[in-house]
C-alpha atoms as a PDB file:
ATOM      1  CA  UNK A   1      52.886 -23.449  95.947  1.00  0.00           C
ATOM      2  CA  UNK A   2      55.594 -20.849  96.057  1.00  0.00           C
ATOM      3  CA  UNK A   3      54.978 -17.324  97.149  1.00  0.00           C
ATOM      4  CA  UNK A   4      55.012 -15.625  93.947  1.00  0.00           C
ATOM      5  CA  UNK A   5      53.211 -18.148  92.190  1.00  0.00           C
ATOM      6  CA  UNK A   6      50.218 -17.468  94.946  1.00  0.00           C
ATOM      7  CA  UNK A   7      50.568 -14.038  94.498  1.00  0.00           C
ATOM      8  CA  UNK A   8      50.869 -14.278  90.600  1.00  0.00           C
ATOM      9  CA  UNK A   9      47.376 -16.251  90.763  1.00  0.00           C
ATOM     10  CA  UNK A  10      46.165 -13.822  93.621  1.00  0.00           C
ATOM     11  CA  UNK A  11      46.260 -10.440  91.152  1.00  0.00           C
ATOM     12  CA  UNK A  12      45.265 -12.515  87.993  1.00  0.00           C
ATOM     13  CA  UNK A  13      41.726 -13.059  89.891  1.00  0.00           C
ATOM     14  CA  UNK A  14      42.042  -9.219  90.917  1.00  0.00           C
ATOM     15  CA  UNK A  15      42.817  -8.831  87.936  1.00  0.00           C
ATOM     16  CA  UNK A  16      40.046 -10.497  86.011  1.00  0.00           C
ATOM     17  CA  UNK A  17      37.594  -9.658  88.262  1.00  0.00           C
ATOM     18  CA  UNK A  18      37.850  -5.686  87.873  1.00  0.00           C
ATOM     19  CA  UNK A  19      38.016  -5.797  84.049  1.00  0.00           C
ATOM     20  CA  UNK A  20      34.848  -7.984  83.999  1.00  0.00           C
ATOM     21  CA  UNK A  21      33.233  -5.887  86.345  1.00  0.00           C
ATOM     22  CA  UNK A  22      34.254  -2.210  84.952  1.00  0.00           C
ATOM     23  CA  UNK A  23      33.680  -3.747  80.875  1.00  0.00           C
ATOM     24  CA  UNK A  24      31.769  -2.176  78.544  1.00  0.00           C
ATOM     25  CA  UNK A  25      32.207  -4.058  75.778  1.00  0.00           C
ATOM     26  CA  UNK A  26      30.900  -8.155  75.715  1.00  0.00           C
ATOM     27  CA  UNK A  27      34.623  -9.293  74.644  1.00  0.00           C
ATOM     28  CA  UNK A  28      36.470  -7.427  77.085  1.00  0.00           C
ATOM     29  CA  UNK A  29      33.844  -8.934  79.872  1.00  0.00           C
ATOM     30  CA  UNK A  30      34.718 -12.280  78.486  1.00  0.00           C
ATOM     31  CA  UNK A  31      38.504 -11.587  78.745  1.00  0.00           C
ATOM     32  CA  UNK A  32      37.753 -11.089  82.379  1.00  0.00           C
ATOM     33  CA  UNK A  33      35.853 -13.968  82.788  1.00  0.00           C
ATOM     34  CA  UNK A  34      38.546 -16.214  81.145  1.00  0.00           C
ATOM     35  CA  UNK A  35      41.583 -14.634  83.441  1.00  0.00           C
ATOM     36  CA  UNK A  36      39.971 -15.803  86.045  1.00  0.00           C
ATOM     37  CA  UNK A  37      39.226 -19.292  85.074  1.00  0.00           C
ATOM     38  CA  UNK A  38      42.818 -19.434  84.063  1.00  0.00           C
ATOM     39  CA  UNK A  39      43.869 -18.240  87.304  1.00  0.00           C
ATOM     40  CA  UNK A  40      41.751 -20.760  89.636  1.00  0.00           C
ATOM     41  CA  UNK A  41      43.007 -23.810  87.435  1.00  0.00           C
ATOM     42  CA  UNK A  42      46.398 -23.709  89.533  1.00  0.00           C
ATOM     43  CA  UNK A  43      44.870 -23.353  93.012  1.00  0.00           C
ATOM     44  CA  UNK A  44      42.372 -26.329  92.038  1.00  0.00           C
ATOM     45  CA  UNK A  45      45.311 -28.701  90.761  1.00  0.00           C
ATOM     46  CA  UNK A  46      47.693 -27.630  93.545  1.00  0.00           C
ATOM     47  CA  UNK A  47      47.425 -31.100  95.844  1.00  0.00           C
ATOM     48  CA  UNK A  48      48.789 -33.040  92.466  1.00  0.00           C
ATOM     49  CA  UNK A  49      46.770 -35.711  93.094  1.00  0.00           C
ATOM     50  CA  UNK A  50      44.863 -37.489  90.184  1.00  0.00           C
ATOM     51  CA  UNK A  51      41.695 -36.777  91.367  1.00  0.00           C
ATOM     52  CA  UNK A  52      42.745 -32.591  91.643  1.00  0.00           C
ATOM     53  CA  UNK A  53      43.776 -32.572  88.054  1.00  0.00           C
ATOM     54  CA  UNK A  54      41.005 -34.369  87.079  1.00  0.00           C
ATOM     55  CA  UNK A  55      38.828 -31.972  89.004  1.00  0.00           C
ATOM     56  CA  UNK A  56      40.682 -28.849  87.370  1.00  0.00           C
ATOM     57  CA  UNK A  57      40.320 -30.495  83.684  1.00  0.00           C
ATOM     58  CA  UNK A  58      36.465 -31.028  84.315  1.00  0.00           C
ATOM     59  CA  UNK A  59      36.295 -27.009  85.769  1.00  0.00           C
ATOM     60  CA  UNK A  60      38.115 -26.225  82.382  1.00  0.00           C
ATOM     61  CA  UNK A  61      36.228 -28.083  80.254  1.00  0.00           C
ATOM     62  CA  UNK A  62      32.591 -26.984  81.642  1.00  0.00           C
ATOM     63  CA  UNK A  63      33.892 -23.250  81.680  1.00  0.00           C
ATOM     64  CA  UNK A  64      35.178 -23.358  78.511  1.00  0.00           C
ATOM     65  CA  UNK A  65      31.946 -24.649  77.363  1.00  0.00           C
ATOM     66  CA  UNK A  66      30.199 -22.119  79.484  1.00  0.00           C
ATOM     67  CA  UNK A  67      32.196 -18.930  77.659  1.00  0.00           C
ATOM     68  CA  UNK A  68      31.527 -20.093  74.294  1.00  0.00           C
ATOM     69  CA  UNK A  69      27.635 -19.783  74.649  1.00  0.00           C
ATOM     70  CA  UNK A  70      28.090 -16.378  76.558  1.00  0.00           C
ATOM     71  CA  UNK A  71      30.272 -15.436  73.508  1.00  0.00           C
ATOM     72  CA  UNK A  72      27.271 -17.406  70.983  1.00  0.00           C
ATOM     73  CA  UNK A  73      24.786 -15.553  73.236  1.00  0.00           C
ATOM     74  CA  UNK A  74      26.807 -11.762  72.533  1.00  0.00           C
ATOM     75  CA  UNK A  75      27.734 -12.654  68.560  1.00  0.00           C
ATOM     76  CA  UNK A  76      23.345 -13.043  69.246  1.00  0.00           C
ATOM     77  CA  UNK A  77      22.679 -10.232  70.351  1.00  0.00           C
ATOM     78  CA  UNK A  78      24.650  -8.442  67.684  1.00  0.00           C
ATOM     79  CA  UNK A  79      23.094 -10.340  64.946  1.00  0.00           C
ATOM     80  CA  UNK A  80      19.950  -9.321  65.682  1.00  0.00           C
ATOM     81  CA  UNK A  81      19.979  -5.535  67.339  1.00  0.00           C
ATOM     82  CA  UNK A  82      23.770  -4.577  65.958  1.00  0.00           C
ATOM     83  CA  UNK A  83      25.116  -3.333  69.653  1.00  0.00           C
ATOM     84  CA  UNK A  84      27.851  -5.001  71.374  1.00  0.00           C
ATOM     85  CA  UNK A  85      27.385  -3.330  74.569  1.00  0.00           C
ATOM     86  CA  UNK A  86      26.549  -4.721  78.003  1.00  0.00           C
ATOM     87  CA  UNK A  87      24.007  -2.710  78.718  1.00  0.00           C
ATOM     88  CA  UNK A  88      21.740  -3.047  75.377  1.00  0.00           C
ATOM     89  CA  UNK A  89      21.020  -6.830  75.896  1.00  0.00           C
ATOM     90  CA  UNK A  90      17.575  -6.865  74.803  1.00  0.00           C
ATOM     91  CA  UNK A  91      16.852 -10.159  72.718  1.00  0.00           C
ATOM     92  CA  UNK A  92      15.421 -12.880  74.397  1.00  0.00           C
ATOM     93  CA  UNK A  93      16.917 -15.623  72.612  1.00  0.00           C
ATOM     94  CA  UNK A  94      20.514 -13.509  73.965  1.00  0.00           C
ATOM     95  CA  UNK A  95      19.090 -12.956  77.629  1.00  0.00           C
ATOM     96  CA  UNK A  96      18.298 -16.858  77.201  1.00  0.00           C
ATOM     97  CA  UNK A  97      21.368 -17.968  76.313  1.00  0.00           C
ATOM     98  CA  UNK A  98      23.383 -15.201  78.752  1.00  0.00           C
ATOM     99  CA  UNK A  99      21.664 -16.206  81.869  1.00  0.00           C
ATOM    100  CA  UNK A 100      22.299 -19.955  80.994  1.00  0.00           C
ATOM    101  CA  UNK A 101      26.015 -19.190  80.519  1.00  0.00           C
ATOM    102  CA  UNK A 102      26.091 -17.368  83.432  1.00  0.00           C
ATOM    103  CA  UNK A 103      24.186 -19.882  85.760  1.00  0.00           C
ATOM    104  CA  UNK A 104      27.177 -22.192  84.622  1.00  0.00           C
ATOM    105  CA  UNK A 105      29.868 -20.140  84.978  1.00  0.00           C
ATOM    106  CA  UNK A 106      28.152 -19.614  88.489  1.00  0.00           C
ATOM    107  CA  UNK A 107      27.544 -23.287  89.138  1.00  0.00           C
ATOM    108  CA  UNK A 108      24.083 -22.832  90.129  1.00  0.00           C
ATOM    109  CA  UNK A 109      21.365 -25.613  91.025  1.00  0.00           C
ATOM    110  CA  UNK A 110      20.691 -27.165  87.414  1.00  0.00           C
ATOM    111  CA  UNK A 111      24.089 -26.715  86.236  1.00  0.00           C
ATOM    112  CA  UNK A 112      26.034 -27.638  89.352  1.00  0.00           C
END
């Protein structure tokens, strides 16, 4: 991988990362999240061998699975208690469905 490509990836998951982390709002948080899975797919698939790209499809395809419950889980939460912030997550069918997006954006033990 060429240096600016690197570096191009590099900031994206800087990138990502902050806007995720300093979001108010559940869409710009998922904006965040999705830079970043856009910017790892590169640095997964960078061997180009089959079994890399078939590794970075597979990421892609359980992340992208994984950010349309955490948006399900917000659209949720706004149904039933009409906020959109962060912070005001308080229905447990949307904490439900938020943790278990997050556990597999995380890759944690079930979900792994």
């Amino acid at each position: 991988m060429n240096p600016q490509a690197k570096l191009m990836s590099i900031s994206s998951l800087l990138l990502g990362t902050t806007i995720t982390i300093s979001s108010n709002h559940w869409m710009t948080a998922w904006t965040g999240l999705e830079i970043n899975t856009l910017a790892i797919l590169p640095l997964i698939s960078k061997p180009h061998h089959p079994r890399a790209i078939e590794a970075a499809t597979k990421y892609f395809l359980v992340q992208a699975a994984a950010s349309t419950l955490l948006l399900f889980s917000s659209t949720t939460n706004a149904l039933f208690t009409g906020q959109w912030d962060v912070t005001q997550l308080t229905h447990p069918t949307s904490c439900l469905l938020l943790t278990t997006a997050i556990s597999i954006k995380l890759g944690l033990v079930p979900f792994h």
